[in-house]
N, C-alpha and C. Protein backbone atom coordinates (compact mmCIF):
# COMPACT_ATOMS: atom_id res chain seq x y z
N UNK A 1 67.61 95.13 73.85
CA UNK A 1 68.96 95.46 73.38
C UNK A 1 69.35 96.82 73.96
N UNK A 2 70.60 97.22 74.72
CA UNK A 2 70.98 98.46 74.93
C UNK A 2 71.47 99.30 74.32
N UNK A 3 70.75 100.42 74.54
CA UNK A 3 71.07 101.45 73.59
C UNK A 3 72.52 102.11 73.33
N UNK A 4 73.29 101.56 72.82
CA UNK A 4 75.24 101.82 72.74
C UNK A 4 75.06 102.56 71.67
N UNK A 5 75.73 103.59 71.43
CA UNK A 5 76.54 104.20 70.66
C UNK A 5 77.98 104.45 70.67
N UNK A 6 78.84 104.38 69.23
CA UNK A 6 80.38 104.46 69.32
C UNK A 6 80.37 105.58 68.81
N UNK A 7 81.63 106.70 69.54
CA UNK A 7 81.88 108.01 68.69
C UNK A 7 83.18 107.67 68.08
N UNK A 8 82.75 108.17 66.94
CA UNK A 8 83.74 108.05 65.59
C UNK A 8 85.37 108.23 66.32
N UNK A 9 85.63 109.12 66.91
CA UNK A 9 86.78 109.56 66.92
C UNK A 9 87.30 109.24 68.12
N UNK A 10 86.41 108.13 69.02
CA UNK A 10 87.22 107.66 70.33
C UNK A 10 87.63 106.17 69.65
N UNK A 11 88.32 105.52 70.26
CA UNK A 11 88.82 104.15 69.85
C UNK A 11 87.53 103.03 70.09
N UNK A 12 87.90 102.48 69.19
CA UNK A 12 86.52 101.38 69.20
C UNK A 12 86.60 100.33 70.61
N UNK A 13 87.08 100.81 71.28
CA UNK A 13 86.87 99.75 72.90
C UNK A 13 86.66 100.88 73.89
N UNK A 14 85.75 102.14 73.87
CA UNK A 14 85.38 103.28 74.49
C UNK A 14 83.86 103.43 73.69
N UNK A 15 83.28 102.89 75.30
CA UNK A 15 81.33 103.22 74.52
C UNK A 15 81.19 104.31 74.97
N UNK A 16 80.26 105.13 74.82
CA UNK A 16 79.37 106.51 75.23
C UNK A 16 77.71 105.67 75.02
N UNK A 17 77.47 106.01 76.45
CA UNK A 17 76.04 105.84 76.62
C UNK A 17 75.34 107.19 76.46
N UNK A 18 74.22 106.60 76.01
CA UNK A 18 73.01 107.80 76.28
C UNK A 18 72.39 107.83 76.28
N UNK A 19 71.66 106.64 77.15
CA UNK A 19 70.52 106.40 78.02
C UNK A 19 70.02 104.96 78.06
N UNK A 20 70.13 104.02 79.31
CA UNK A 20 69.72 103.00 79.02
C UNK A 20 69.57 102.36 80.53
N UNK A 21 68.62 101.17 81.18
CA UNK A 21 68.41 100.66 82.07
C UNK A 21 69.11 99.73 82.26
N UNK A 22 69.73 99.55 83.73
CA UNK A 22 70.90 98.43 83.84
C UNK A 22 70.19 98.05 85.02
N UNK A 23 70.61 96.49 84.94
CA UNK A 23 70.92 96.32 86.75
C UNK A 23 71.75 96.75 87.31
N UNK A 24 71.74 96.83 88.61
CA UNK A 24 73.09 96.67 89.65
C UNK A 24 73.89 96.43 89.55
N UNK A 25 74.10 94.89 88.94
CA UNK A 25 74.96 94.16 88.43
C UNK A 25 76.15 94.92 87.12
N UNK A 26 74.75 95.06 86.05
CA UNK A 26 75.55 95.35 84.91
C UNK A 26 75.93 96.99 85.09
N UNK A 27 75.21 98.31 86.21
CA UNK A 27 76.26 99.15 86.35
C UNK A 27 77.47 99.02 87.01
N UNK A 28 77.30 98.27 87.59
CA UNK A 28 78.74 98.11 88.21
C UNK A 28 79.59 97.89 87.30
N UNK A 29 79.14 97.30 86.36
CA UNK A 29 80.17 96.11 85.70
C UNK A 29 80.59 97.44 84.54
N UNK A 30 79.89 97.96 84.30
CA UNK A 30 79.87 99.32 83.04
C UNK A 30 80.76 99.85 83.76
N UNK A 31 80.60 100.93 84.73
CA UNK A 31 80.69 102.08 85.49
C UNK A 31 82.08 101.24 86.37
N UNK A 32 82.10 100.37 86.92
CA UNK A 32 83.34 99.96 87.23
C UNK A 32 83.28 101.21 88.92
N UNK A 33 81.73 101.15 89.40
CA UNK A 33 82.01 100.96 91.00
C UNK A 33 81.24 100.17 91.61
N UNK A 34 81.17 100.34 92.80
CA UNK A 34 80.33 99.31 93.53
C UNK A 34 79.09 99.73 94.05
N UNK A 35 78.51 98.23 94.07
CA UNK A 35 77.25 98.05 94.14
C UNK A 35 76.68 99.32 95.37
N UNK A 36 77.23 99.33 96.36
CA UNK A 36 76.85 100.26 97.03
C UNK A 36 76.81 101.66 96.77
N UNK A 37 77.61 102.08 95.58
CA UNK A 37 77.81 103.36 95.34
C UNK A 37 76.11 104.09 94.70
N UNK A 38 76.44 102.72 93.31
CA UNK A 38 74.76 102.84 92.97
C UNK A 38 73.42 103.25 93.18
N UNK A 39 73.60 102.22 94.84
CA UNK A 39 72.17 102.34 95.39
C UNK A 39 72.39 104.29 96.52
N UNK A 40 73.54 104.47 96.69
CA UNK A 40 73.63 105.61 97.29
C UNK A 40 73.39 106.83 96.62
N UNK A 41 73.78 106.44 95.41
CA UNK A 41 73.12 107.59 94.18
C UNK A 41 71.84 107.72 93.88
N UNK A 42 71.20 106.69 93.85
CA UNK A 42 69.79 106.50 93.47
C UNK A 42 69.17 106.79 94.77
N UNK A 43 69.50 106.77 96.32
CA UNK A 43 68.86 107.08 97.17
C UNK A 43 68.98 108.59 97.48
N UNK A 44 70.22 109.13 97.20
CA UNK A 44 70.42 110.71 96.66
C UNK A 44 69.57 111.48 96.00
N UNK A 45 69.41 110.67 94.82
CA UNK A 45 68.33 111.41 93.79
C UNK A 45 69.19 111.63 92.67
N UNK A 46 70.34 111.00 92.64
CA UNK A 46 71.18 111.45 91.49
C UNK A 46 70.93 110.28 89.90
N UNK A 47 70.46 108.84 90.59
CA UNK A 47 70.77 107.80 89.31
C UNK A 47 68.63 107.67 89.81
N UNK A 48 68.54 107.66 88.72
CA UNK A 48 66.69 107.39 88.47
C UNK A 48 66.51 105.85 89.05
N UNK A 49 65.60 105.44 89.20
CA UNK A 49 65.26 104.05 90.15
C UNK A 49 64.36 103.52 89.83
N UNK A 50 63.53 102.23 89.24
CA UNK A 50 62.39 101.61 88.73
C UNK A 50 62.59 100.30 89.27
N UNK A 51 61.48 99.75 89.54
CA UNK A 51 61.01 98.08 89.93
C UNK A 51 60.67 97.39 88.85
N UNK A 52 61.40 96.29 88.53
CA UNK A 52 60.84 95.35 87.18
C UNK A 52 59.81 94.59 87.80
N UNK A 53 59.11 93.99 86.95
CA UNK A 53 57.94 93.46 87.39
C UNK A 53 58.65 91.80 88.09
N UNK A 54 59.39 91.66 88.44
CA UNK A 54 59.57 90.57 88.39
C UNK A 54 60.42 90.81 90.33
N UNK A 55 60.75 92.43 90.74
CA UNK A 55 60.78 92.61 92.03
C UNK A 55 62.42 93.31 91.51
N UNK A 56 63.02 93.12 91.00
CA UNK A 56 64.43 93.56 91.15
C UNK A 56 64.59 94.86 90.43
N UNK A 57 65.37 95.66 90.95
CA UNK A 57 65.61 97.03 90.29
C UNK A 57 66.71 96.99 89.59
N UNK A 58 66.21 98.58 88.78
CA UNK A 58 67.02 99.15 87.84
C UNK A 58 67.57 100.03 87.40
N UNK A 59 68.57 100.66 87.49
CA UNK A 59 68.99 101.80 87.34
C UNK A 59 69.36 102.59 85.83
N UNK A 60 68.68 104.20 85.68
CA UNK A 60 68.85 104.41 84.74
C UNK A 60 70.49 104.85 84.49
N UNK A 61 70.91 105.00 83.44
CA UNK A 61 72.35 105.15 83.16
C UNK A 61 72.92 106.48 82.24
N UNK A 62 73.12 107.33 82.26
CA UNK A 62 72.58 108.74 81.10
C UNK A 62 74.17 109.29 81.41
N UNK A 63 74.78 109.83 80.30
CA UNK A 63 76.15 110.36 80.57
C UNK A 63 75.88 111.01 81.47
N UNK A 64 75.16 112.19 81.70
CA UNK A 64 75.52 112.79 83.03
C UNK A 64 75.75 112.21 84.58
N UNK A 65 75.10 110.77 84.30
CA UNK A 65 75.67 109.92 85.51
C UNK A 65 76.92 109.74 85.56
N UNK A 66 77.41 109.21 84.41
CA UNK A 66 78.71 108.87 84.02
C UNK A 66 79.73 109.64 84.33
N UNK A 67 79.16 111.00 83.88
CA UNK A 67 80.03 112.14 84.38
C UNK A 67 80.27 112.79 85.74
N UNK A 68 79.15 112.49 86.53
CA UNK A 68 78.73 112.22 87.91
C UNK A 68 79.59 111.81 88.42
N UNK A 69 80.20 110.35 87.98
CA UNK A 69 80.95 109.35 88.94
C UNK A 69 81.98 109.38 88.66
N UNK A 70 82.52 109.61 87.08
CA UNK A 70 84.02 110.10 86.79
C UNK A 70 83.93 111.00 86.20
N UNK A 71 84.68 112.62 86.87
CA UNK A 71 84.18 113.73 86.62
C UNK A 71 85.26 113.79 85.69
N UNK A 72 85.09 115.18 84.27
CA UNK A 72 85.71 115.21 83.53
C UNK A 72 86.56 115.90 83.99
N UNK A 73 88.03 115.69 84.23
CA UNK A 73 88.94 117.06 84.47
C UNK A 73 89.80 117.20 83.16
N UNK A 74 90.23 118.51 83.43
CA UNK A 74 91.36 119.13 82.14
C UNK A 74 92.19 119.93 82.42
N UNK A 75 93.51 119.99 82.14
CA UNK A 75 94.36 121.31 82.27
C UNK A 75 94.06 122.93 81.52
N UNK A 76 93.44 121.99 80.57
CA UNK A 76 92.56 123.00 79.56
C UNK A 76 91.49 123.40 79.96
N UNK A 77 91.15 123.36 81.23
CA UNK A 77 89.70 124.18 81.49
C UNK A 77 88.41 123.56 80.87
N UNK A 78 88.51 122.15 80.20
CA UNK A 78 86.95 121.09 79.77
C UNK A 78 86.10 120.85 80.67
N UNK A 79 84.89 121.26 80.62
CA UNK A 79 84.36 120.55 81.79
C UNK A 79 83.08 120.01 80.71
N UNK A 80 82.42 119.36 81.70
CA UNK A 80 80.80 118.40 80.54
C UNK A 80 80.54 119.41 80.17
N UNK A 81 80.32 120.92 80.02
CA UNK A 81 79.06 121.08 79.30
C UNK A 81 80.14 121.86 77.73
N UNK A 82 81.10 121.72 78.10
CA UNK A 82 81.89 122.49 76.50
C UNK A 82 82.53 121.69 75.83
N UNK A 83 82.62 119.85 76.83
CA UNK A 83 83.55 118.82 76.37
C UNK A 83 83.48 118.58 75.02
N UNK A 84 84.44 118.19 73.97
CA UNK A 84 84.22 117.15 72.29
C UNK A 84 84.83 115.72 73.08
N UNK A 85 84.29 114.78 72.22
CA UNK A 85 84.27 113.80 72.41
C UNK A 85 86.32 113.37 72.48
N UNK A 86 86.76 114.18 71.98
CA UNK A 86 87.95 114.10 72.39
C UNK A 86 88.89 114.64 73.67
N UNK A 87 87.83 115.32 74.47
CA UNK A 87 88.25 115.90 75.48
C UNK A 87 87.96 115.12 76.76
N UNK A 88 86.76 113.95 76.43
CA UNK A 88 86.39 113.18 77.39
C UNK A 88 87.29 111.89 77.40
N UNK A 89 87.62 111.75 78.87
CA UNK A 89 88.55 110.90 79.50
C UNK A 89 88.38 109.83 78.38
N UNK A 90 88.61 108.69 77.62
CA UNK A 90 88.08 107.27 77.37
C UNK A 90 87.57 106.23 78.69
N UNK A 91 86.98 105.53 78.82
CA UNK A 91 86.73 104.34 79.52
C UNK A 91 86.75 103.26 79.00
N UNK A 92 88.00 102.35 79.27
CA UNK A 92 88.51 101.32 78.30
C UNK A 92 87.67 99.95 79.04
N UNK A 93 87.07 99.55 77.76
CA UNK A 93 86.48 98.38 77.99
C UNK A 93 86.72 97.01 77.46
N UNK A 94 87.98 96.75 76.35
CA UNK A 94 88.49 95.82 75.71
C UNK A 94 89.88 95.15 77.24
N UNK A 95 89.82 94.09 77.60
CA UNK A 95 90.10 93.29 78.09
C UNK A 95 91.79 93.43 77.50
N UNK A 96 92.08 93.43 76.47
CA UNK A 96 93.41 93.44 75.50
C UNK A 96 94.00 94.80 75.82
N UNK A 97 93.04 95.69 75.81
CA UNK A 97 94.04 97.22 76.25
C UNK A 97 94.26 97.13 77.76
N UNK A 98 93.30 96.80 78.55
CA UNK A 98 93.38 96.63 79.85
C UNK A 98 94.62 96.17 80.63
N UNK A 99 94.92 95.02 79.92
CA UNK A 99 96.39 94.25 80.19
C UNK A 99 97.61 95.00 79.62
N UNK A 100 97.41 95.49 78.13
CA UNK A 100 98.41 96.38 77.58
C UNK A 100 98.47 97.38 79.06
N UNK A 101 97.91 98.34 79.15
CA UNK A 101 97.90 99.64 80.56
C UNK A 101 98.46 98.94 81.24
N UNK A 102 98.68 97.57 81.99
CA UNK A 102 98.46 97.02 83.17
C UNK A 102 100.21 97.00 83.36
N UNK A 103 100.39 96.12 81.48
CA UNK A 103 102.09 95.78 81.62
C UNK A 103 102.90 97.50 81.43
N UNK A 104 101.86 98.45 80.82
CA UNK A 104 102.91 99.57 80.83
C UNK A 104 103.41 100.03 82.28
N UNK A 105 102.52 99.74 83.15
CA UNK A 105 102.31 100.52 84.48
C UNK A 105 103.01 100.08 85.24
N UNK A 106 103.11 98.59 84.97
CA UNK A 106 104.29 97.67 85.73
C UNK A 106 105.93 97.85 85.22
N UNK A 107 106.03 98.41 83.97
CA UNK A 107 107.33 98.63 83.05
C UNK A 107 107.36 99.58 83.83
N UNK A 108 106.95 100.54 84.07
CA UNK A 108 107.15 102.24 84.59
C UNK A 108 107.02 101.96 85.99
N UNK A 109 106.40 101.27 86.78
CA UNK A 109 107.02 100.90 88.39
C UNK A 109 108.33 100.40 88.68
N UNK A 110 108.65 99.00 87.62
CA UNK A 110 110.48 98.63 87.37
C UNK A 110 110.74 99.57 86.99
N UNK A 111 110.51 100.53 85.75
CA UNK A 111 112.24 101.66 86.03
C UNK A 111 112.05 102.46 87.03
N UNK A 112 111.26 103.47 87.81
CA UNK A 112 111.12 103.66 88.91
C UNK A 112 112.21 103.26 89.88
N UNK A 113 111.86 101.98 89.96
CA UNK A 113 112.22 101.08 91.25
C UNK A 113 114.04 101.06 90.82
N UNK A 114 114.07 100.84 89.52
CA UNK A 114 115.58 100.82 89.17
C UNK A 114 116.18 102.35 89.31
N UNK A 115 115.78 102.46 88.96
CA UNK A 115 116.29 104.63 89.15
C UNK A 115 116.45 104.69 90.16
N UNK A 116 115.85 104.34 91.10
CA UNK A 116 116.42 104.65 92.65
C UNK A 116 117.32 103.92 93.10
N UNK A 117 117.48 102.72 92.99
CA UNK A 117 117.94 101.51 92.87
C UNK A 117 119.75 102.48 92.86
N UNK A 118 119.90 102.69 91.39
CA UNK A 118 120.71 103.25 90.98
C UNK A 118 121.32 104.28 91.61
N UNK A 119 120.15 105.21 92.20
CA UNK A 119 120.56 106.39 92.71
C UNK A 119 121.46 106.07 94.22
N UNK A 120 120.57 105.26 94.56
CA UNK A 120 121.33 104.65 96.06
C UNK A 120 122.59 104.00 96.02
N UNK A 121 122.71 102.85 94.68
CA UNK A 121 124.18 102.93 94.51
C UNK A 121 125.36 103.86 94.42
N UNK A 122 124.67 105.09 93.59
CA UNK A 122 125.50 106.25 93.28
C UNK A 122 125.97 106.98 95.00
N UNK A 123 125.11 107.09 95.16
CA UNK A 123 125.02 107.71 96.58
C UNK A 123 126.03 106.92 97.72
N UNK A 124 125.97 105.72 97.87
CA UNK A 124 126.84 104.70 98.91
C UNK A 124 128.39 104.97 98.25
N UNK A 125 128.44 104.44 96.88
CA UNK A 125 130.16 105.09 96.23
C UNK A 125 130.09 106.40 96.83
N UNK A 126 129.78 107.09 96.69
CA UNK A 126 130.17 108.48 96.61
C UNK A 126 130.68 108.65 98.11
N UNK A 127 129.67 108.10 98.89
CA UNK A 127 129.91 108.16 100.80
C UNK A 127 131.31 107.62 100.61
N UNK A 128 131.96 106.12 99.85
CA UNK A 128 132.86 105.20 99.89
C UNK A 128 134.13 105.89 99.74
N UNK A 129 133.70 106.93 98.64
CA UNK A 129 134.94 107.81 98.20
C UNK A 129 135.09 108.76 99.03
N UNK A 130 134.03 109.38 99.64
CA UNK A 130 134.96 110.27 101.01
C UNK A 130 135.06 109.58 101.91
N UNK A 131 135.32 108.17 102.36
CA UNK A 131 136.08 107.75 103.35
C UNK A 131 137.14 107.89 103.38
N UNK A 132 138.13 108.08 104.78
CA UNK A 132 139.53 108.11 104.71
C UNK A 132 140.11 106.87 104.60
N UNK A 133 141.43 106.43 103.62
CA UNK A 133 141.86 105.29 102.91
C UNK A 133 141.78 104.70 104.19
N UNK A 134 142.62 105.33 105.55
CA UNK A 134 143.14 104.96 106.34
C UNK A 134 142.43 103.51 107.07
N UNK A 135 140.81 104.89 106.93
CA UNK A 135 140.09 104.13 107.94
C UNK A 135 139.34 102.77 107.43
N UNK A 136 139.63 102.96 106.06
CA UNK A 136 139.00 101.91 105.29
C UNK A 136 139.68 100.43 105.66
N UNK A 137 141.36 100.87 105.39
CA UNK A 137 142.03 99.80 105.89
C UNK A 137 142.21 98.89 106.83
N UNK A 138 142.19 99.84 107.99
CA UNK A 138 141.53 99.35 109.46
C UNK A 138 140.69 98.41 109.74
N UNK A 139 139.32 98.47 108.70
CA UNK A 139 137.72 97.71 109.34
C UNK A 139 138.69 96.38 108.12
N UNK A 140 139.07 96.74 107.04
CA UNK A 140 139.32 95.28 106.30
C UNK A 140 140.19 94.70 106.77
N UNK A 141 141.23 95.15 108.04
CA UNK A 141 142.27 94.33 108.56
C UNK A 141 140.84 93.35 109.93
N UNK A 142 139.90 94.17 110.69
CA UNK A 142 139.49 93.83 111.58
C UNK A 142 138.60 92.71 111.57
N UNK A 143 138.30 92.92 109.61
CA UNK A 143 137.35 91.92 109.58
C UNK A 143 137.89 90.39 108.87
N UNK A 144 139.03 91.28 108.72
CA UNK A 144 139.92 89.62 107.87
C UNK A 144 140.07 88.82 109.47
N UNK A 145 140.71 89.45 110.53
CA UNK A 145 141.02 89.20 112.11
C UNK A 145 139.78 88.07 112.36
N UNK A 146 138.85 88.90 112.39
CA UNK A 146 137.55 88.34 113.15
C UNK A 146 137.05 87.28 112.08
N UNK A 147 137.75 87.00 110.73
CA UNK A 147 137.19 85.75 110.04
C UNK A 147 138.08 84.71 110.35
N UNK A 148 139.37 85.19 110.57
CA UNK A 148 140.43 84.42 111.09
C UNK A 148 140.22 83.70 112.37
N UNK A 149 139.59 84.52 112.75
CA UNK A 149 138.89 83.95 114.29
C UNK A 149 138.15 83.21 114.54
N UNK A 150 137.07 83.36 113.64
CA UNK A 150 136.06 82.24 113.45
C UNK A 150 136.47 80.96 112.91
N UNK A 151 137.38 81.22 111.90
CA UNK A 151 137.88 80.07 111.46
C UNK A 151 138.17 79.02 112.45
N UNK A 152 139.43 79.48 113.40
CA UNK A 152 139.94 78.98 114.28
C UNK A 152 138.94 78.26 115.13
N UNK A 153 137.77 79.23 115.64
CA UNK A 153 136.83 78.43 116.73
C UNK A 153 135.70 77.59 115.81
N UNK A 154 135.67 77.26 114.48
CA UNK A 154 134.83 76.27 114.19
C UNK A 154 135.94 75.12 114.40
N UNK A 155 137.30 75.61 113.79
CA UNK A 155 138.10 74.18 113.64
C UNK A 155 138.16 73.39 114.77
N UNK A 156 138.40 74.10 116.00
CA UNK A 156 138.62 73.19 117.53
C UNK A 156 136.80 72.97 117.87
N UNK A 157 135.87 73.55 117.58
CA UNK A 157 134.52 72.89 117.74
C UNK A 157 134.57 71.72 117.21
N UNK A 158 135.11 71.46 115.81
CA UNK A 158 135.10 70.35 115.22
C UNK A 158 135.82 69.19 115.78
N UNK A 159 136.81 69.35 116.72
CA UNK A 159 138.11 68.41 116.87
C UNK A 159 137.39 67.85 118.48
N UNK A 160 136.46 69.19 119.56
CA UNK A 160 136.07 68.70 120.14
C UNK A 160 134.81 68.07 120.12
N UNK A 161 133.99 68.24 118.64
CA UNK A 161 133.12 67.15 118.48
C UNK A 161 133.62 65.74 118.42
N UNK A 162 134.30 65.73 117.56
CA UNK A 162 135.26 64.61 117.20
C UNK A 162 135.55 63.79 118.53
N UNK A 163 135.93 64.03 119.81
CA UNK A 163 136.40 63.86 120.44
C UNK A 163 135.49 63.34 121.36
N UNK A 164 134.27 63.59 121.60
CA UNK A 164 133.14 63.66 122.17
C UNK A 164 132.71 62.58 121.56
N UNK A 165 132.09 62.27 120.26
CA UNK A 165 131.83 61.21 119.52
C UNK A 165 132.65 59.89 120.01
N UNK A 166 134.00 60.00 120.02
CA UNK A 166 134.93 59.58 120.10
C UNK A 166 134.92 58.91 122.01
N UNK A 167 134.62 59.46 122.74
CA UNK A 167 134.74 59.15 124.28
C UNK A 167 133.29 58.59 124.22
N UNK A 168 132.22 59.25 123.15
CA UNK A 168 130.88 58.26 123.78
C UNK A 168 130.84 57.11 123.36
N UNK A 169 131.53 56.77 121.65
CA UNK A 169 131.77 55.45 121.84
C UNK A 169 132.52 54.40 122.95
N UNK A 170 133.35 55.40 122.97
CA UNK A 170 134.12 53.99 124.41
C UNK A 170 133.16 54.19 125.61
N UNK A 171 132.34 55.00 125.89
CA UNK A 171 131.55 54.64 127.07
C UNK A 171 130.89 53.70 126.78
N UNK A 172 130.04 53.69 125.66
CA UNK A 172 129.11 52.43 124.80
C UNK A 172 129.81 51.30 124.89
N UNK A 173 131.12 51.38 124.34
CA UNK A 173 131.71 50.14 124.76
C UNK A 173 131.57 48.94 126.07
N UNK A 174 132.03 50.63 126.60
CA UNK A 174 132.23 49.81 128.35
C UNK A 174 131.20 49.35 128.93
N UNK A 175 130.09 50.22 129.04
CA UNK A 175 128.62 49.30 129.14
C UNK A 175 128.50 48.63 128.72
N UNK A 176 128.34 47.97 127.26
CA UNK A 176 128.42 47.01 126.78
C UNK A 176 129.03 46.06 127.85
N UNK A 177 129.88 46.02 127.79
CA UNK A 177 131.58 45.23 128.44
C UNK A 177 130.73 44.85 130.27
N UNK A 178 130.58 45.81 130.47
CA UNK A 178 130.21 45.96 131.89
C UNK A 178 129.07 45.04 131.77
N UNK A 179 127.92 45.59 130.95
CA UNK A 179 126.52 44.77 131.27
C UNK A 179 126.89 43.33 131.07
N UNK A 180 127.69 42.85 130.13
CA UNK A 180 127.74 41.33 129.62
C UNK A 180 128.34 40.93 130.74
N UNK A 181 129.62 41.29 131.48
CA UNK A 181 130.05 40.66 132.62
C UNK A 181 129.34 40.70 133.72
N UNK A 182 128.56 41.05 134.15
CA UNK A 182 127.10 41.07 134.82
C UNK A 182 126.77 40.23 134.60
N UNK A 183 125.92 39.78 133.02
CA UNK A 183 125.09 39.14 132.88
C UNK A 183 125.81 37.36 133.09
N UNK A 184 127.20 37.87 132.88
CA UNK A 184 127.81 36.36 132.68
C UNK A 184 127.97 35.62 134.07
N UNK A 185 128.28 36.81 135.10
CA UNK A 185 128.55 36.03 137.10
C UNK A 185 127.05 35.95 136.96
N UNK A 186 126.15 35.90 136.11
CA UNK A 186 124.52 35.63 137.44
C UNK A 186 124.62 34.12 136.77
């Protein structure tokens, strides 16, 4: 069984270790880095190292590792050796808060994204309003012109599809017409 302890005054999905043998596996899975980090610590001299009898290793696990890999910072000047258990970061391990953080972080990327969003609207009016009326008028006469225009050249595309359709049937015809009177002098 591993040796867990809960401190009273962190939230009950925040363990504090203090001292216990993991695999590879399960520091990673604790500690939340990778497998390689592990074995680079333990080849350091920083995480302790033992062979189970069975060939696979184990790493010891002791807050000061912990603190090792996620160092305590503070604006307040905390560091490990003056920390209270309230001064140390939490490490959330409930699956339910995890997702809670996950959707706050995503709420606070959308307004973000909308705030600017916004700001860029504000910003394009504002360009809109120091345009001169004049010149404004101008591009909406040029572009009503040039829709007017288009209009016009889909309508006669259409009339000379039409028309095209229209002449390949009577060629079809005439072959027709042609091949049978052929076929009728042999």
């Amino acid at each position: 069984m591993p040796n867990l302890t809960t401190t009273a005054v962190m939230p009950s999905n925040v363990v504090s270790i203090r001292s216990e043998w993991l695999t590879a596996r399960e520091a990673t899975a604790r500690l939340n880095v990778s497998k390689r980090t592990i074995q680079r610590r333990a080849a350091a001299g920083e995480i302790e190292r033992r062979t189970r009898a069975d060939g696979r290793s184990e790493y010891r696990i002791t807050n000061d590792v912990i603190e090792g890999l996620h160092p305590v910072t503070s604006p307040r000047g905390v560091t490990p050796d003056n920390a209270t258990p309230r001064d140390v970061t939490p490490r959330v391990t409930d699956e339910g808060a995890l997702a809670a953080l996950r959707e706050e972080l995503t709420a606070l990327r959308v307004a973000t994204i909308d705030a600017e969003r916004r700001a860029a609207v504000a910003e394009y009016r504002a360009q809109l309003a120091e345009t001169d009326p004049a010149e404004v008028e101008a591009l909406r006469a040029r572009i009503a012109e040039t829709v007017a225009e288009r209009d016009e050249a889909r309508a006669e595309a259409v009339k000379l599809g039409a028309a095209m359709v229209k002449r390949h049937g009577i060629i079809q015809r005439l072959t027709r017409a042609l091949t049978a009177a052929q076929g009728a002098s042999k």
